[in-house]
PDB file of N, CA and C in Angstrom:
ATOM      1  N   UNK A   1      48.921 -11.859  24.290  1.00  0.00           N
ATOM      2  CA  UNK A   1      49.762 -10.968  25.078  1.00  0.00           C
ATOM      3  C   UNK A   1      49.046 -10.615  26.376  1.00  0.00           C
ATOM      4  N   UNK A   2      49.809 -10.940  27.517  1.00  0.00           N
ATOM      5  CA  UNK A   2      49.289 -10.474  28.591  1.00  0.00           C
ATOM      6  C   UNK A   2      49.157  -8.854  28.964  1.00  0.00           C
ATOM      7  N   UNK A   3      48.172  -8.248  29.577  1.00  0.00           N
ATOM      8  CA  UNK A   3      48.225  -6.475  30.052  1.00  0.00           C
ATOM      9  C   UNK A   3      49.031  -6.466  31.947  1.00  0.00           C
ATOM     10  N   UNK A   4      50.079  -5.707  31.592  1.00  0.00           N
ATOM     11  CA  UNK A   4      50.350  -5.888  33.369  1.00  0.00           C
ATOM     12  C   UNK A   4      49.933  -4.728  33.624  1.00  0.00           C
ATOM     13  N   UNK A   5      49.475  -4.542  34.666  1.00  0.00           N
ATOM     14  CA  UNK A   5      49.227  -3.067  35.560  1.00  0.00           C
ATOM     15  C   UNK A   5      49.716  -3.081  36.535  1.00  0.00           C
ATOM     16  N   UNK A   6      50.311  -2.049  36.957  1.00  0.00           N
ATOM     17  CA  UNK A   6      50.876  -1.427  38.428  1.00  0.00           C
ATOM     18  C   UNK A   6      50.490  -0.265  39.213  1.00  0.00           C
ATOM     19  N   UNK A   7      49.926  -0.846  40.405  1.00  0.00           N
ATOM     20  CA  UNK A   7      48.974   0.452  41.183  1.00  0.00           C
ATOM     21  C   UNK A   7      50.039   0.524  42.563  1.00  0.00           C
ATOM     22  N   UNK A   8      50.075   1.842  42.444  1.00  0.00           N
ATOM     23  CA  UNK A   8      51.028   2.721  43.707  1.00  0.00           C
ATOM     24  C   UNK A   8      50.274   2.745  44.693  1.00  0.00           C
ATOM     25  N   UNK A   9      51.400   2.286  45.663  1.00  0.00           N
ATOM     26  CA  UNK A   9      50.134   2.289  47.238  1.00  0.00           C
ATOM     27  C   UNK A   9      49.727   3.311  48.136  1.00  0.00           C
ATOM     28  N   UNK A  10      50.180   4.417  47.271  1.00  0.00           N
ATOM     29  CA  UNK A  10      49.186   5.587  47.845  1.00  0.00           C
ATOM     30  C   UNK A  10      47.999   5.847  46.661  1.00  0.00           C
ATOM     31  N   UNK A  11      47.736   5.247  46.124  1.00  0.00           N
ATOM     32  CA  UNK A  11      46.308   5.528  45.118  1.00  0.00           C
ATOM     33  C   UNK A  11      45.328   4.490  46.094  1.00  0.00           C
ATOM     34  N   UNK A  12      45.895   3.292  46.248  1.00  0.00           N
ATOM     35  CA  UNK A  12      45.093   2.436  47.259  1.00  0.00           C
ATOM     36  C   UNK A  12      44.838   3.053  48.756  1.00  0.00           C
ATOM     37  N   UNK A  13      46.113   3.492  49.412  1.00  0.00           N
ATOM     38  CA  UNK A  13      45.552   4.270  50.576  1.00  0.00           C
ATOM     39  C   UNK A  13      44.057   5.382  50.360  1.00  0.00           C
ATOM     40  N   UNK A  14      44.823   6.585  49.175  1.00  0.00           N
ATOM     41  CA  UNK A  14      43.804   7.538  48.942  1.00  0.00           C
ATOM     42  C   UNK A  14      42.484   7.252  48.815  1.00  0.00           C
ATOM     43  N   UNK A  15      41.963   6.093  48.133  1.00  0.00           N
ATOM     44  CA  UNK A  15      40.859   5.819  47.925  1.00  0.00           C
ATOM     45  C   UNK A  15      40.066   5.098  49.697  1.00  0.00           C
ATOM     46  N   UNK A  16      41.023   4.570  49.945  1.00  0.00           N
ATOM     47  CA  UNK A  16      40.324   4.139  51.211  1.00  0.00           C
ATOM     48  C   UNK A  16      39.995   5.623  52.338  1.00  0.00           C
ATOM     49  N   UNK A  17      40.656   6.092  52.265  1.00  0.00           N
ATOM     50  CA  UNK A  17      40.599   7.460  53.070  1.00  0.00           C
ATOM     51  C   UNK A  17      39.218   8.471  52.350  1.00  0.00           C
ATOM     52  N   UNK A  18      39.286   8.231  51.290  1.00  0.00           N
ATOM     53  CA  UNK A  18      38.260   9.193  50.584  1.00  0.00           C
ATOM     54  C   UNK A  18      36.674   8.562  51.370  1.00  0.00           C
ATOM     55  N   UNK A  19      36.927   7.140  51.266  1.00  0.00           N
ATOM     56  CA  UNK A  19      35.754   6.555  51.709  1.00  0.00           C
ATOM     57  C   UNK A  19      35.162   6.566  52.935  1.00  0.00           C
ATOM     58  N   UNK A  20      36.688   6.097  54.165  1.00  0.00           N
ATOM     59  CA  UNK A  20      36.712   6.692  55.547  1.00  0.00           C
ATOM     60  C   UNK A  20      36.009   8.367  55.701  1.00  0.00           C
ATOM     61  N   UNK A  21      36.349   9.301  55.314  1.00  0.00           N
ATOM     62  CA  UNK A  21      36.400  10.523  55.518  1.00  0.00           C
ATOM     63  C   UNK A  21      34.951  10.611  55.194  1.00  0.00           C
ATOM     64  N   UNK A  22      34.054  10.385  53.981  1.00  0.00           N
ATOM     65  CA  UNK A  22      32.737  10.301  53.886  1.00  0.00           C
ATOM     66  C   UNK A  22      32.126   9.844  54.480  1.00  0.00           C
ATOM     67  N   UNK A  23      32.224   8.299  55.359  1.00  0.00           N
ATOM     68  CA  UNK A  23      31.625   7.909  55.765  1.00  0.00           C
ATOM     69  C   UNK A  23      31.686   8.553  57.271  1.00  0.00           C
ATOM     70  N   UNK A  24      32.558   8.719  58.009  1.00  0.00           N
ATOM     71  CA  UNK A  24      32.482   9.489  59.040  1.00  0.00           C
ATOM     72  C   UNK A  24      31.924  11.811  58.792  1.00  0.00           C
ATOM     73  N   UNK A  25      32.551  11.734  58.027  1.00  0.00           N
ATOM     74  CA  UNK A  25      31.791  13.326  57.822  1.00  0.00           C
ATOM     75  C   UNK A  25      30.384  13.506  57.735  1.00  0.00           C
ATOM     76  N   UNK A  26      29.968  12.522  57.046  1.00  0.00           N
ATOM     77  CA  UNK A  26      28.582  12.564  56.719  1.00  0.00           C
ATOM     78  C   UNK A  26      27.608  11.312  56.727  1.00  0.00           C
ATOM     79  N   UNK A  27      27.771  10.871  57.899  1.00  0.00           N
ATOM     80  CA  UNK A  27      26.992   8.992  58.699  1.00  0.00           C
ATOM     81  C   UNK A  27      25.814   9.183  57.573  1.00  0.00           C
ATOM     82  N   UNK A  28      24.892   9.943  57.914  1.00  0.00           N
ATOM     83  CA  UNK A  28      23.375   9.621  57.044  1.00  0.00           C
ATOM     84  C   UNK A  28      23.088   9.535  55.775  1.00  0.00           C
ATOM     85  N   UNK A  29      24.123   9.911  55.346  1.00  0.00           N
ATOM     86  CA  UNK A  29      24.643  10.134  53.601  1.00  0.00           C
ATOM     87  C   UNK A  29      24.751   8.863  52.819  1.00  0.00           C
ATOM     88  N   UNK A  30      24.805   8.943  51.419  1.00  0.00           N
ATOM     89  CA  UNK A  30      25.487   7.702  50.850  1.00  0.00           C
ATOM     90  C   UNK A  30      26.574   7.554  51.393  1.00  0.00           C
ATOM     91  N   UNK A  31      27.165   6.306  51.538  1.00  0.00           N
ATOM     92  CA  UNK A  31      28.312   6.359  51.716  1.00  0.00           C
ATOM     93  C   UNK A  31      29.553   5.868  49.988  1.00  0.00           C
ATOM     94  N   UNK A  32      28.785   6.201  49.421  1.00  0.00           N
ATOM     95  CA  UNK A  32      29.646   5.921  48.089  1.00  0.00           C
ATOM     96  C   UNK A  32      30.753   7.046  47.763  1.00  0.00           C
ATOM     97  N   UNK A  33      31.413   6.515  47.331  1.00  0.00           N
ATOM     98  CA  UNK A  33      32.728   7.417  46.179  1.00  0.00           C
ATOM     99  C   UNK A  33      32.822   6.766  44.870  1.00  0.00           C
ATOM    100  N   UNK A  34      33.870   8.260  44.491  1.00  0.00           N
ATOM    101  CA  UNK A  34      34.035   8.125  43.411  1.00  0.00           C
ATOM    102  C   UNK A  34      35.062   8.941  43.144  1.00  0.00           C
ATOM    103  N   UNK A  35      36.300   8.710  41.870  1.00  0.00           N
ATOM    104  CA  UNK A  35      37.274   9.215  41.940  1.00  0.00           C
ATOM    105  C   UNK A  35      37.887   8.982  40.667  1.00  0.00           C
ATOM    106  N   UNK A  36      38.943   9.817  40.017  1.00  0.00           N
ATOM    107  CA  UNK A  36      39.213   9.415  38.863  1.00  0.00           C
ATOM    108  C   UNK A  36      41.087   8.368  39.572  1.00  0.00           C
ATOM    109  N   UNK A  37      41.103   7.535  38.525  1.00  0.00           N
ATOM    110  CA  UNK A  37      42.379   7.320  38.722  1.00  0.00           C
ATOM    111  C   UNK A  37      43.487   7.736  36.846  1.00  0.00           C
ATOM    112  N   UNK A  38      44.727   7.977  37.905  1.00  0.00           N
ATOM    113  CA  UNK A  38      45.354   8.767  36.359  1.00  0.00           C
ATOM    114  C   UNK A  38      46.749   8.066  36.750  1.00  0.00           C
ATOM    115  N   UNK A  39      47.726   8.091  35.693  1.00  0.00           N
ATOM    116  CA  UNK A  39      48.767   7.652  35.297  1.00  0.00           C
ATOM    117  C   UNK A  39      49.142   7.749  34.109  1.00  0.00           C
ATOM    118  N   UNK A  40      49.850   6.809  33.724  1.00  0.00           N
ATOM    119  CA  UNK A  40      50.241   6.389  32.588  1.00  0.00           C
ATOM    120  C   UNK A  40      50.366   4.894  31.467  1.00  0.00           C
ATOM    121  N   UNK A  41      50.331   4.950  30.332  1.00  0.00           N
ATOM    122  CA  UNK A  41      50.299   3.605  29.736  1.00  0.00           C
ATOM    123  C   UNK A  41      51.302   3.600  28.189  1.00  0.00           C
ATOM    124  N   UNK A  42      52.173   2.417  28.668  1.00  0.00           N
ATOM    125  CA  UNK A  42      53.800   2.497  27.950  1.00  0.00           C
ATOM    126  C   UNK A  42      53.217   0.714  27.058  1.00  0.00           C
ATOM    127  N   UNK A  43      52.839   0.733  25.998  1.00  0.00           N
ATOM    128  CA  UNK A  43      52.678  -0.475  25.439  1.00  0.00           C
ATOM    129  C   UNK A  43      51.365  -0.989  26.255  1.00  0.00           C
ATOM    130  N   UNK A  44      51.929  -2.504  26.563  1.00  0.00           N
ATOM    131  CA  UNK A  44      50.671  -3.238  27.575  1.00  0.00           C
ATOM    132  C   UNK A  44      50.806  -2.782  28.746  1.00  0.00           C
ATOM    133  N   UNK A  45      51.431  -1.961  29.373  1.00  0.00           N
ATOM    134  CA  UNK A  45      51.763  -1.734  30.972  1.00  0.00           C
ATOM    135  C   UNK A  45      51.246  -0.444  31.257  1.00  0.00           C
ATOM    136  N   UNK A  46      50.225  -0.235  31.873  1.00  0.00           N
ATOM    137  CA  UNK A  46      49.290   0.358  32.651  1.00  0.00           C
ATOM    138  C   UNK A  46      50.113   0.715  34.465  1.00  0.00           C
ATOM    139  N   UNK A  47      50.442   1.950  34.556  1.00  0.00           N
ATOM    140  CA  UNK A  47      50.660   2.520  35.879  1.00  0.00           C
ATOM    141  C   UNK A  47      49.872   3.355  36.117  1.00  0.00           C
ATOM    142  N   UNK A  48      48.655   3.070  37.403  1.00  0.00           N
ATOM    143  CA  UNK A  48      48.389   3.726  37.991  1.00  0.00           C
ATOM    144  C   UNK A  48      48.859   4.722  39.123  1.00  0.00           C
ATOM    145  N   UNK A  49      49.057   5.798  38.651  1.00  0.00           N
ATOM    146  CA  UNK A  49      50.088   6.805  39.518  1.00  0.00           C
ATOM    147  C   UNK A  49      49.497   7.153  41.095  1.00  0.00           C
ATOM    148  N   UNK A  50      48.079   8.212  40.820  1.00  0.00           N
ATOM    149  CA  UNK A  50      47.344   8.374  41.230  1.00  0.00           C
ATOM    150  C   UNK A  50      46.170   8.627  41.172  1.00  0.00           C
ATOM    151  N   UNK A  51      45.162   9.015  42.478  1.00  0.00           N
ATOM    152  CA  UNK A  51      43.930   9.182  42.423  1.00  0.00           C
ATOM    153  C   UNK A  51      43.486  10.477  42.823  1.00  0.00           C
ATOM    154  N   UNK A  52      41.983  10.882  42.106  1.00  0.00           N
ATOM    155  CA  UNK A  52      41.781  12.001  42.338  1.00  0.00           C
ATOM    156  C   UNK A  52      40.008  11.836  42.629  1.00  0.00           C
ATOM    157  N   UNK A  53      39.734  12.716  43.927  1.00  0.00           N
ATOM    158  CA  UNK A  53      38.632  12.909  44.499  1.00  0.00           C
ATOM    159  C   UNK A  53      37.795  13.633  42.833  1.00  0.00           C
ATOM    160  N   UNK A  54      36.486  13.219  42.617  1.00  0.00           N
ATOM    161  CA  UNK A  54      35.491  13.995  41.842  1.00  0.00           C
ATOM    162  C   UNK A  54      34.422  14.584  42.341  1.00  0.00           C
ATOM    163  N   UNK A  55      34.232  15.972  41.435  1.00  0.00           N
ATOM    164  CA  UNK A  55      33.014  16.317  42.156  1.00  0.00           C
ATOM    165  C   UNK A  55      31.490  15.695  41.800  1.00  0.00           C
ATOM    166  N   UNK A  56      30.777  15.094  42.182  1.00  0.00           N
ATOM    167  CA  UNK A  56      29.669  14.521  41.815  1.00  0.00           C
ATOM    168  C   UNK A  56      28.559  14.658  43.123  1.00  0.00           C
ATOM    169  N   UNK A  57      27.321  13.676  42.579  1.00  0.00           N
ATOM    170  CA  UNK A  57      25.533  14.212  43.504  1.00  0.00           C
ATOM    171  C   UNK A  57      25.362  12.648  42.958  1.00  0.00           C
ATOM    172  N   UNK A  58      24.927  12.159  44.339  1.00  0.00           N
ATOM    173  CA  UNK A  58      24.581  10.781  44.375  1.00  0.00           C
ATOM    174  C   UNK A  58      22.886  10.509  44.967  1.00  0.00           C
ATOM    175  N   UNK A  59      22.323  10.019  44.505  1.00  0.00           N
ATOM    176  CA  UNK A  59      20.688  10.019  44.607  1.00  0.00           C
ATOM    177  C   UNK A  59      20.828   9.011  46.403  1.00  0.00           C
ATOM    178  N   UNK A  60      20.523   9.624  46.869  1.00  0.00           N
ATOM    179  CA  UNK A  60      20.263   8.982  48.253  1.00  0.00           C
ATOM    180  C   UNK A  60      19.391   7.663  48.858  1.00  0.00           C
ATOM    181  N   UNK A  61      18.600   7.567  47.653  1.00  0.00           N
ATOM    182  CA  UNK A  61      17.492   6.272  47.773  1.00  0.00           C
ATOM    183  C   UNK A  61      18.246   5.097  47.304  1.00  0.00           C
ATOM    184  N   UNK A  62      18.961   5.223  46.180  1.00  0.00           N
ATOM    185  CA  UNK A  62      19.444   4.423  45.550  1.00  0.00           C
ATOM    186  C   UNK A  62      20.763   4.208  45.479  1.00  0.00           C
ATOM    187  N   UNK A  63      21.742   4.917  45.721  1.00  0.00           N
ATOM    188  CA  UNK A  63      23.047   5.076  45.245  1.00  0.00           C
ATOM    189  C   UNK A  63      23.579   5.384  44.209  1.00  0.00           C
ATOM    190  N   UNK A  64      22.756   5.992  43.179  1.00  0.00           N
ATOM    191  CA  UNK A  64      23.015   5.751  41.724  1.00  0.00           C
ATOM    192  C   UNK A  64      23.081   7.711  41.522  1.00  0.00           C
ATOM    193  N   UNK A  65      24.622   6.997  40.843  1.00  0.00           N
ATOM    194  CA  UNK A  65      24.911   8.674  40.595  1.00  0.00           C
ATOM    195  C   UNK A  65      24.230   9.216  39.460  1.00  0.00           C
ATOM    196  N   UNK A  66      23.766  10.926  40.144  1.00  0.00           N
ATOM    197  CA  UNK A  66      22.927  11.713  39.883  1.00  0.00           C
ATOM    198  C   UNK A  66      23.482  12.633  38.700  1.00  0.00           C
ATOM    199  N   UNK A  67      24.756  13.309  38.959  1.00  0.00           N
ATOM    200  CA  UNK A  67      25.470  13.864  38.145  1.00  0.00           C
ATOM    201  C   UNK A  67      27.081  13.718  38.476  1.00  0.00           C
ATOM    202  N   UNK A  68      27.696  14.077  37.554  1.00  0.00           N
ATOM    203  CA  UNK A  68      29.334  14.154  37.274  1.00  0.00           C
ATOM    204  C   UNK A  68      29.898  15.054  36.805  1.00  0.00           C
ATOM    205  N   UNK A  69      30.863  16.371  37.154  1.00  0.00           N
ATOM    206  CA  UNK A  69      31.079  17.041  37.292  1.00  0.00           C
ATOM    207  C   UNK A  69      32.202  16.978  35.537  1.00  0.00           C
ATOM    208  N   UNK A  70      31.934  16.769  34.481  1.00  0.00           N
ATOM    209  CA  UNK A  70      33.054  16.589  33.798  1.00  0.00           C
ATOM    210  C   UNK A  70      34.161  17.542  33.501  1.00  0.00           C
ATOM    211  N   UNK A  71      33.746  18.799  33.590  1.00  0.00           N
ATOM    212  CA  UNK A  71      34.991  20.117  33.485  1.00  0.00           C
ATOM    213  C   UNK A  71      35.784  20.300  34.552  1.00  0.00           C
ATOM    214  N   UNK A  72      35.220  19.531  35.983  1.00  0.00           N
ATOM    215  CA  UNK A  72      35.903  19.249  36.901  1.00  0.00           C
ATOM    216  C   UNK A  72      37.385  18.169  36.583  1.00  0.00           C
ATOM    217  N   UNK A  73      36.594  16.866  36.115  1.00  0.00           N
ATOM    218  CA  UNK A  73      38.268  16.291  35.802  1.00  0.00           C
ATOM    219  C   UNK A  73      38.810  16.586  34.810  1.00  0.00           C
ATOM    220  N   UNK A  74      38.495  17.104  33.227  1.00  0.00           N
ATOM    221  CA  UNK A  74      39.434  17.800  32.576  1.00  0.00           C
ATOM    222  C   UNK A  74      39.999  18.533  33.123  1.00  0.00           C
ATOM    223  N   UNK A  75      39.839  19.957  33.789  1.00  0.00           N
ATOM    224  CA  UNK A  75      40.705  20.712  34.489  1.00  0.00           C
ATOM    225  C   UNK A  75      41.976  19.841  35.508  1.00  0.00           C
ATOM    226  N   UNK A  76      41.033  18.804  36.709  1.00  0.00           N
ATOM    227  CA  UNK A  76      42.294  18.568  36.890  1.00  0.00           C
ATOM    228  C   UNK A  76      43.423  17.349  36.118  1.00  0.00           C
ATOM    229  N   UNK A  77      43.268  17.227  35.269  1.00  0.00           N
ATOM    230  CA  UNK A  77      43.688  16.152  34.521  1.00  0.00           C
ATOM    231  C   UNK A  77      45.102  17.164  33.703  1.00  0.00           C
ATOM    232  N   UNK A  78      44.328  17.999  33.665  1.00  0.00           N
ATOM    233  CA  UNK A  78      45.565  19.308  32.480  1.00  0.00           C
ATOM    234  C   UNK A  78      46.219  19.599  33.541  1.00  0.00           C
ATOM    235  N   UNK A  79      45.494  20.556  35.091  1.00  0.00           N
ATOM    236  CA  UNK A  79      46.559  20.418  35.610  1.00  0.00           C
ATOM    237  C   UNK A  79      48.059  19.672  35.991  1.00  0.00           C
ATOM    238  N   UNK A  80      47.596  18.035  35.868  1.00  0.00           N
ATOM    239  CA  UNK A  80      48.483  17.350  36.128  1.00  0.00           C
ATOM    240  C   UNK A  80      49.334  17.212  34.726  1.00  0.00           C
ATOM    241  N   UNK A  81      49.210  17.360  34.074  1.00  0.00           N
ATOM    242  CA  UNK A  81      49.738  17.350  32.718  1.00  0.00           C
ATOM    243  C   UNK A  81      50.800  18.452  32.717  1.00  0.00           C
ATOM    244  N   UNK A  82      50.627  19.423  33.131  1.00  0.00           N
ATOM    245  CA  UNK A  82      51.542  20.608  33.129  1.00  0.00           C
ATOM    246  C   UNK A  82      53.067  19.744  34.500  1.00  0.00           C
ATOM    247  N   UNK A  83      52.390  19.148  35.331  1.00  0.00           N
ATOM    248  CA  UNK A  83      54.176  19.218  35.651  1.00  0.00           C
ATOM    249  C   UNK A  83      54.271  17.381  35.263  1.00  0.00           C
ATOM    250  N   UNK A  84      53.399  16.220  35.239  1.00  0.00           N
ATOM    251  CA  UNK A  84      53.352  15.144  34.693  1.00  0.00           C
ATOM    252  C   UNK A  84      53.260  14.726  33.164  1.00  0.00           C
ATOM    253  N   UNK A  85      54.067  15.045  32.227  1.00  0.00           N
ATOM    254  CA  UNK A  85      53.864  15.227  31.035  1.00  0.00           C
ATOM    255  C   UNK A  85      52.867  13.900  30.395  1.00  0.00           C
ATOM    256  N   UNK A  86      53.574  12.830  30.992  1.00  0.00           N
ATOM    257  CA  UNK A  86      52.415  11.810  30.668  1.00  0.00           C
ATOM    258  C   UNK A  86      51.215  11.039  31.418  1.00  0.00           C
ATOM    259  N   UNK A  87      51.311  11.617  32.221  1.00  0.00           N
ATOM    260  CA  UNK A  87      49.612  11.369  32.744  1.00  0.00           C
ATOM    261  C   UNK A  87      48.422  11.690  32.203  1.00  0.00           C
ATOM    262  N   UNK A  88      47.819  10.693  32.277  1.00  0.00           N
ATOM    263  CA  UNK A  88      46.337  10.831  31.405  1.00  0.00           C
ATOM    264  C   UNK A  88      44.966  10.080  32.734  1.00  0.00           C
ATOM    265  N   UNK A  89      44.103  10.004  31.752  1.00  0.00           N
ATOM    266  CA  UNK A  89      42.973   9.831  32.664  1.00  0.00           C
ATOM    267  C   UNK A  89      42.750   8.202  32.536  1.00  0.00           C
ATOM    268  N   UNK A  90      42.684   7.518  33.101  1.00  0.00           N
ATOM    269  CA  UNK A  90      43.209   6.626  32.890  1.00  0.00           C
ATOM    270  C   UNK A  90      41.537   5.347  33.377  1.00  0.00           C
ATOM    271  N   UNK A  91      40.731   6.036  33.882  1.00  0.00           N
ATOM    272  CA  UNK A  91      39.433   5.293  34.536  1.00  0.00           C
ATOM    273  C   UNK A  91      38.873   6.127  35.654  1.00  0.00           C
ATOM    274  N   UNK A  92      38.162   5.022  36.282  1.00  0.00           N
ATOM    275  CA  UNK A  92      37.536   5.791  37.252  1.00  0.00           C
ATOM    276  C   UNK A  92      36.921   4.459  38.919  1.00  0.00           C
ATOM    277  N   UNK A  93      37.172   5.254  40.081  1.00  0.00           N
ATOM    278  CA  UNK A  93      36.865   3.929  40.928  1.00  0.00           C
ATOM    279  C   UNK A  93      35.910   4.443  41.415  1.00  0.00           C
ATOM    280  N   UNK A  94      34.554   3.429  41.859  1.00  0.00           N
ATOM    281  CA  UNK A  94      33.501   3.991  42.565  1.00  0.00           C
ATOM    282  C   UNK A  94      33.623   2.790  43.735  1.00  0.00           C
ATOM    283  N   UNK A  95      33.467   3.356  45.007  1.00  0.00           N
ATOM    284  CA  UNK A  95      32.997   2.318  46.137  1.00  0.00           C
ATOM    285  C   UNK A  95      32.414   2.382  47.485  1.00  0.00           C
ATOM    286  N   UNK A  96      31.716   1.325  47.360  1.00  0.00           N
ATOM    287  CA  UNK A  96      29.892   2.004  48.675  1.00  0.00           C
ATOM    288  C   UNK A  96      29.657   0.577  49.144  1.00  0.00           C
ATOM    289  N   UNK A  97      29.458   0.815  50.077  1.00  0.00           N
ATOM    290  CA  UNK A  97      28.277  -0.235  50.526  1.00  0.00           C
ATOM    291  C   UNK A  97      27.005  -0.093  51.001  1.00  0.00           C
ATOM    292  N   UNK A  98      26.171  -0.842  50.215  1.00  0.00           N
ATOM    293  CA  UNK A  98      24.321  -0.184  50.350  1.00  0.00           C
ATOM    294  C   UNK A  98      23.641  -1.371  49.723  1.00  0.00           C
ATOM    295  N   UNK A  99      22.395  -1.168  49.794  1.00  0.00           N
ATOM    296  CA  UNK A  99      22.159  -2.200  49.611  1.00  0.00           C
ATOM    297  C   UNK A  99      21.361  -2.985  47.644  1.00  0.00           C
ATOM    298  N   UNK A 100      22.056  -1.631  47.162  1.00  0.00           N
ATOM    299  CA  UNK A 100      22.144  -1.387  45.767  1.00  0.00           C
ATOM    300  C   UNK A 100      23.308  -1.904  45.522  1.00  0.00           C
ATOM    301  N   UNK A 101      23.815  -3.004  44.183  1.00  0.00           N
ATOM    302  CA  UNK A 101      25.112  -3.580  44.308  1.00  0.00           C
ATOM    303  C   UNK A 101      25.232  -3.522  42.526  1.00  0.00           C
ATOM    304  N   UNK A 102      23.867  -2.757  41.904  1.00  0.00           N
ATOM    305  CA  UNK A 102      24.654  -2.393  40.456  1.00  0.00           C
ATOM    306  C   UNK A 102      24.961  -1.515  40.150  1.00  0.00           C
ATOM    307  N   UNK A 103      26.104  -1.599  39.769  1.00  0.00           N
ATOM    308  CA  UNK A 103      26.834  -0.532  39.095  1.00  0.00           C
ATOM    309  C   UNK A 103      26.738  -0.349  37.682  1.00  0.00           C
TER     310      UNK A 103
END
């Protein structure tokens, strides 16, 4: 059985903007993100609805995240639950360029 997924093209915008916005707010910084993505999943079919900024601390030498905020995305995950009845947490996207390339 094949898995189809479907990603909304504002989860793809959002994430590019999250990255834009870091990388210009803060030039000397990592320039990595990270973000949860949430939706829903009906059988094999995976919809990615949307994305959500996380709070996290990224080690500056390396790129390698430091900490992750986890009561941060439960909270907003319930939030979305209250008017999205089936949205769940669905993964997570990280993306940088440096000269560290494991993830």
């Amino acid at each position: 059985m094949s898995l189809k997924v479907k990603i909304n093209q504002t989860v793809l915008l959002g994430i590019s903007d999250h990255y834009t916005r870091n990388s210009v707010q803060n030039p000397k910084l990592s320039k990595r993100v990270i973000g949860a993505l949430l939706g829903s999943q009906d059988g094999r079919t995976v919809s990615i609805i949307s994305a959500s900024e996380l709070k996290y601390q990224i080690n500056p030498e390396t790129d390698e995240i430091v900490s992750l905020d986890l009561d941060y995305i439960k909270s907003k995950v319930e939030l979305l639950k209250k008017v999205f009845i089936n949205y769940e947490f669905l993964g997570w996207y990280s993306c940088f360029t440096g000269k560290y390339q494991n993830i």
